[in-house]
C-alpha atoms as a PDB file:
ATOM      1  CA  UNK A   1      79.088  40.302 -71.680  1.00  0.00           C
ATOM      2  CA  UNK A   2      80.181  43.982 -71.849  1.00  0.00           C
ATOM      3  CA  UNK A   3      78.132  46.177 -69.667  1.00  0.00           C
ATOM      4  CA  UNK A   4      76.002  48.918 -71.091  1.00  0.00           C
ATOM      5  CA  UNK A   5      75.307  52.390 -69.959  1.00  0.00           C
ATOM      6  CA  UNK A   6      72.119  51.160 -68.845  1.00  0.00           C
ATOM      7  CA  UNK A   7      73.167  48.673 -66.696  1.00  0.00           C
ATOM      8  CA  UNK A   8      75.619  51.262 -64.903  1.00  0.00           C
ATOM      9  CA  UNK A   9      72.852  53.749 -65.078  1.00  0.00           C
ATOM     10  CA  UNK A  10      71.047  51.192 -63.017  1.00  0.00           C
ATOM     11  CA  UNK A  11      73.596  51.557 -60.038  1.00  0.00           C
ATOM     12  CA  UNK A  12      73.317  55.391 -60.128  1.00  0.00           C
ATOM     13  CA  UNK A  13      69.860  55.562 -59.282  1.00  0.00           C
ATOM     14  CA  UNK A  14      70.500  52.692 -56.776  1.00  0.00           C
ATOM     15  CA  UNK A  15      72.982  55.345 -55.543  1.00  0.00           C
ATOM     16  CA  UNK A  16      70.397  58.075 -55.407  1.00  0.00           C
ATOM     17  CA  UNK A  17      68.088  56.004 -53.998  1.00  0.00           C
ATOM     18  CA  UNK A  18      70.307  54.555 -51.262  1.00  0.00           C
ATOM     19  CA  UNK A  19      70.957  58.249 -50.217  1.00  0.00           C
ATOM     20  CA  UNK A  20      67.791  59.084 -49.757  1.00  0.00           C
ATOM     21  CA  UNK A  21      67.075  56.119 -47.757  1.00  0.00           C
ATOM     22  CA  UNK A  22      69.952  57.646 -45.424  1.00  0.00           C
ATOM     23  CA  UNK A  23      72.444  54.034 -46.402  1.00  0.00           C
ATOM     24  CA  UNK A  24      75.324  55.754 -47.047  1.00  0.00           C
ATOM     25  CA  UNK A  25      77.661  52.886 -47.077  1.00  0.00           C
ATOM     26  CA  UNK A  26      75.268  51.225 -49.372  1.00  0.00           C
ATOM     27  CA  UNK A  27      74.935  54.388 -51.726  1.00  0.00           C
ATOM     28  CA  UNK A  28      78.555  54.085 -51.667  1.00  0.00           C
ATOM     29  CA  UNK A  29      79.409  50.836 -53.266  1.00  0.00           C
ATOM     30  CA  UNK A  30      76.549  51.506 -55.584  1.00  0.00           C
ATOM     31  CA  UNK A  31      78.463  55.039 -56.883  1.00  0.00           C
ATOM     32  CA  UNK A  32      81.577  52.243 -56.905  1.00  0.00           C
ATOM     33  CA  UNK A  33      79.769  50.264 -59.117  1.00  0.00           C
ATOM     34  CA  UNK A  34      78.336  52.671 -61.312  1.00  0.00           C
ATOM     35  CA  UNK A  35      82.033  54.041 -61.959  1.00  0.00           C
ATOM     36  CA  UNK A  36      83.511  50.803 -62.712  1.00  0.00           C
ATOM     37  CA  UNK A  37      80.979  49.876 -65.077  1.00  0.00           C
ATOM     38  CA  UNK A  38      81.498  52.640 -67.083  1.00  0.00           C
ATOM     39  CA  UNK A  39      84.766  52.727 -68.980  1.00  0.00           C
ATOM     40  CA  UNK A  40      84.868  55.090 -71.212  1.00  0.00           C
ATOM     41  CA  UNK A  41      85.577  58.305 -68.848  1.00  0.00           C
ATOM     42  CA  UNK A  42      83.319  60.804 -71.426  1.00  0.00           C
ATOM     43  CA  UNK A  43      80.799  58.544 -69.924  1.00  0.00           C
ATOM     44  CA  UNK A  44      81.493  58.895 -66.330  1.00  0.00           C
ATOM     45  CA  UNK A  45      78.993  61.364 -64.473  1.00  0.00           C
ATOM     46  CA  UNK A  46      82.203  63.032 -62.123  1.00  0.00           C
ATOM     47  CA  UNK A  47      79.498  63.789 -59.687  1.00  0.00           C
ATOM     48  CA  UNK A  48      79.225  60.008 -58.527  1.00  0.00           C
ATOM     49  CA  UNK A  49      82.987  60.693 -56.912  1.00  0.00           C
ATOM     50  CA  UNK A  50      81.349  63.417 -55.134  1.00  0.00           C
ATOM     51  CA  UNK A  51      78.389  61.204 -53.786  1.00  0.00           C
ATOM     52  CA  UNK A  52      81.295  58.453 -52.495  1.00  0.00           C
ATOM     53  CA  UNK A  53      82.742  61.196 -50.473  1.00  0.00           C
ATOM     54  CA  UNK A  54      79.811  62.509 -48.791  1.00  0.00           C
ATOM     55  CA  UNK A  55      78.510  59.419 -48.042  1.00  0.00           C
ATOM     56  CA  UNK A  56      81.748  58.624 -46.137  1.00  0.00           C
ATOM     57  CA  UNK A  57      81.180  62.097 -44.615  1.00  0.00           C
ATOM     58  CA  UNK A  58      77.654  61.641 -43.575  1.00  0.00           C
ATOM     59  CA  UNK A  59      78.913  58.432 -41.984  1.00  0.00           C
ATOM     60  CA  UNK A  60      81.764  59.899 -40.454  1.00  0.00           C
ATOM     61  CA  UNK A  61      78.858  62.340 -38.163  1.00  0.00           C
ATOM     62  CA  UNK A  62      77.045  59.387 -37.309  1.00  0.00           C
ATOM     63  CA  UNK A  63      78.502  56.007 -37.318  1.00  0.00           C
ATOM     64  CA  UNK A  64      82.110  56.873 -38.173  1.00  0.00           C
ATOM     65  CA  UNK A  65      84.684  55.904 -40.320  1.00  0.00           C
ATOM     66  CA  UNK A  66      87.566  53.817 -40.405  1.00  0.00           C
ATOM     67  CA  UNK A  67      90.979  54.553 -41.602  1.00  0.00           C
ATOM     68  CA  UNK A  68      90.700  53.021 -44.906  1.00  0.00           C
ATOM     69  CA  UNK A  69      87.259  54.332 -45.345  1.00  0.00           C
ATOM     70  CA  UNK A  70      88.946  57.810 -44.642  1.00  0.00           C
ATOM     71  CA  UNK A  71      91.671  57.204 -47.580  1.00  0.00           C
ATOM     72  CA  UNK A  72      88.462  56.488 -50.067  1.00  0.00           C
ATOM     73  CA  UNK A  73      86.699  59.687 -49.308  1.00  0.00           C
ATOM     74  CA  UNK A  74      89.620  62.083 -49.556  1.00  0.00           C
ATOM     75  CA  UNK A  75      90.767  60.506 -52.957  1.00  0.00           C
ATOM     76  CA  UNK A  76      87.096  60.677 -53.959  1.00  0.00           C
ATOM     77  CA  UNK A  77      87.315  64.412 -52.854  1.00  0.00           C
ATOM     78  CA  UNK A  78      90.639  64.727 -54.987  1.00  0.00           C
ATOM     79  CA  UNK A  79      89.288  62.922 -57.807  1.00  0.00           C
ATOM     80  CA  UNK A  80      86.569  64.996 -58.225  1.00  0.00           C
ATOM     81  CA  UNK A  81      88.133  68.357 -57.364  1.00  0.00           C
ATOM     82  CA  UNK A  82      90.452  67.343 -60.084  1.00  0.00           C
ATOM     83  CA  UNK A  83      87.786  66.768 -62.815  1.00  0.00           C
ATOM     84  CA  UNK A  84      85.711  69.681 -62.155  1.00  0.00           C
ATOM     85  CA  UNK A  85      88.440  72.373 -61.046  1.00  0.00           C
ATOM     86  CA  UNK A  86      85.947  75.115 -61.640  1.00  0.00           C
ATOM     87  CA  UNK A  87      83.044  74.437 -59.440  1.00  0.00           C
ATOM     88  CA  UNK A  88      82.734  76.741 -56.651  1.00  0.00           C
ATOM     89  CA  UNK A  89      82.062  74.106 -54.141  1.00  0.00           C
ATOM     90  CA  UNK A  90      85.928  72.706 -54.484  1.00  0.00           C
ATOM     91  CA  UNK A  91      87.311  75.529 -51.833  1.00  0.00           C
ATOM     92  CA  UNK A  92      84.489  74.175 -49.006  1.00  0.00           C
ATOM     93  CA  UNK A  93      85.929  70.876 -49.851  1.00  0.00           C
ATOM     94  CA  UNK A  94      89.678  71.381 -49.894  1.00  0.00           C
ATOM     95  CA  UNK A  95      89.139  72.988 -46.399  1.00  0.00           C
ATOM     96  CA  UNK A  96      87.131  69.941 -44.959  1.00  0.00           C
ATOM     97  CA  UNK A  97      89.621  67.539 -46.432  1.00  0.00           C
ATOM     98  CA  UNK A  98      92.492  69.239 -44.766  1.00  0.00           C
ATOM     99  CA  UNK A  99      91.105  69.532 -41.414  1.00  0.00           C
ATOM    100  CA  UNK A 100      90.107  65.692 -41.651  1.00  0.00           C
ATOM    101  CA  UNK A 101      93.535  64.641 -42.823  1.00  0.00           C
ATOM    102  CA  UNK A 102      94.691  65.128 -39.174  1.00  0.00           C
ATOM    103  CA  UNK A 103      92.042  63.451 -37.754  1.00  0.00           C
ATOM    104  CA  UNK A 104      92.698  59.451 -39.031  1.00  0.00           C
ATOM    105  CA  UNK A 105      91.940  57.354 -36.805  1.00  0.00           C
ATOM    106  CA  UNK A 106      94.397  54.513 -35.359  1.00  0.00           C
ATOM    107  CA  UNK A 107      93.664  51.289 -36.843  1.00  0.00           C
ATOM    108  CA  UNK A 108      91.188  49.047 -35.626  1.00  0.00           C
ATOM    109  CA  UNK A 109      89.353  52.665 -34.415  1.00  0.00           C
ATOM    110  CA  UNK A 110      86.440  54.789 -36.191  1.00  0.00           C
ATOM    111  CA  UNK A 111      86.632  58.570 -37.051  1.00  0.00           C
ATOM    112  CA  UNK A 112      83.308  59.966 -35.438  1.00  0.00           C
ATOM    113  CA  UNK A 113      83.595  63.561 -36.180  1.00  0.00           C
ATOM    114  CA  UNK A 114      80.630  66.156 -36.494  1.00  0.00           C
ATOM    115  CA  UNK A 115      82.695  68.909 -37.585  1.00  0.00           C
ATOM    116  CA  UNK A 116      81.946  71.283 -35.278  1.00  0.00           C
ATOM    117  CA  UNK A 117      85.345  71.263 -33.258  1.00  0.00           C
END
């Protein structure tokens, strides 16, 4: 059966919801979703890519990330700096994602990074 907008719409608010709940791996993988299941790109809210990265970020200050974890939130970054080229934000975020370019961890190991160094 083809999916319908609903049914992605459905994994945004999961998304939301998830965030609020402070489950950023599981907000994560519901953004995922809700960008797969829409495939017609007019459709796609670009602000889910956004959400994927900073809820790899927020997990990178608490938990930390791994090195293919990394990988998704700087494409997410790019993929959204890319789509919305004029929000103001994208200069804060270009800056974060090449200071934590540097910083990938070994394989096997976590990034645990507040930022602040």
């Amino acid at each position: 059966f083809p999916v319908t907008i609903r049914e992605a719409g459905v994994d945004w608010f999961r998304g939301l919801s998830a965030e609020r709940q402070l489950q950023d791996s599981v907000a994560a993988l519901y953004f995922k979703s809700y960008i797969r299941k829409t495939k017609n790109p007019l459709n796609v809210n670009v602000s889910a890519l956004l959400h994927i990265g900073s809820a790899y970020r927020r997990m990178m200050h608490v938990k930390g990330i791994n090195s293919a974890q990394l990988e998704d939130m700087l494409a997410n970054y790019k993929l959204y700096i890319d789509a919305n080229p004029t929000d103001p934000y994208n200069t804060m975020l270009l800056e974060f994602t090449e200071s934590v370019k540097s910083r990938k961890p070994a394989e096997g190991q976590l990034l645990i990074w507040d930022e602040k160094e």
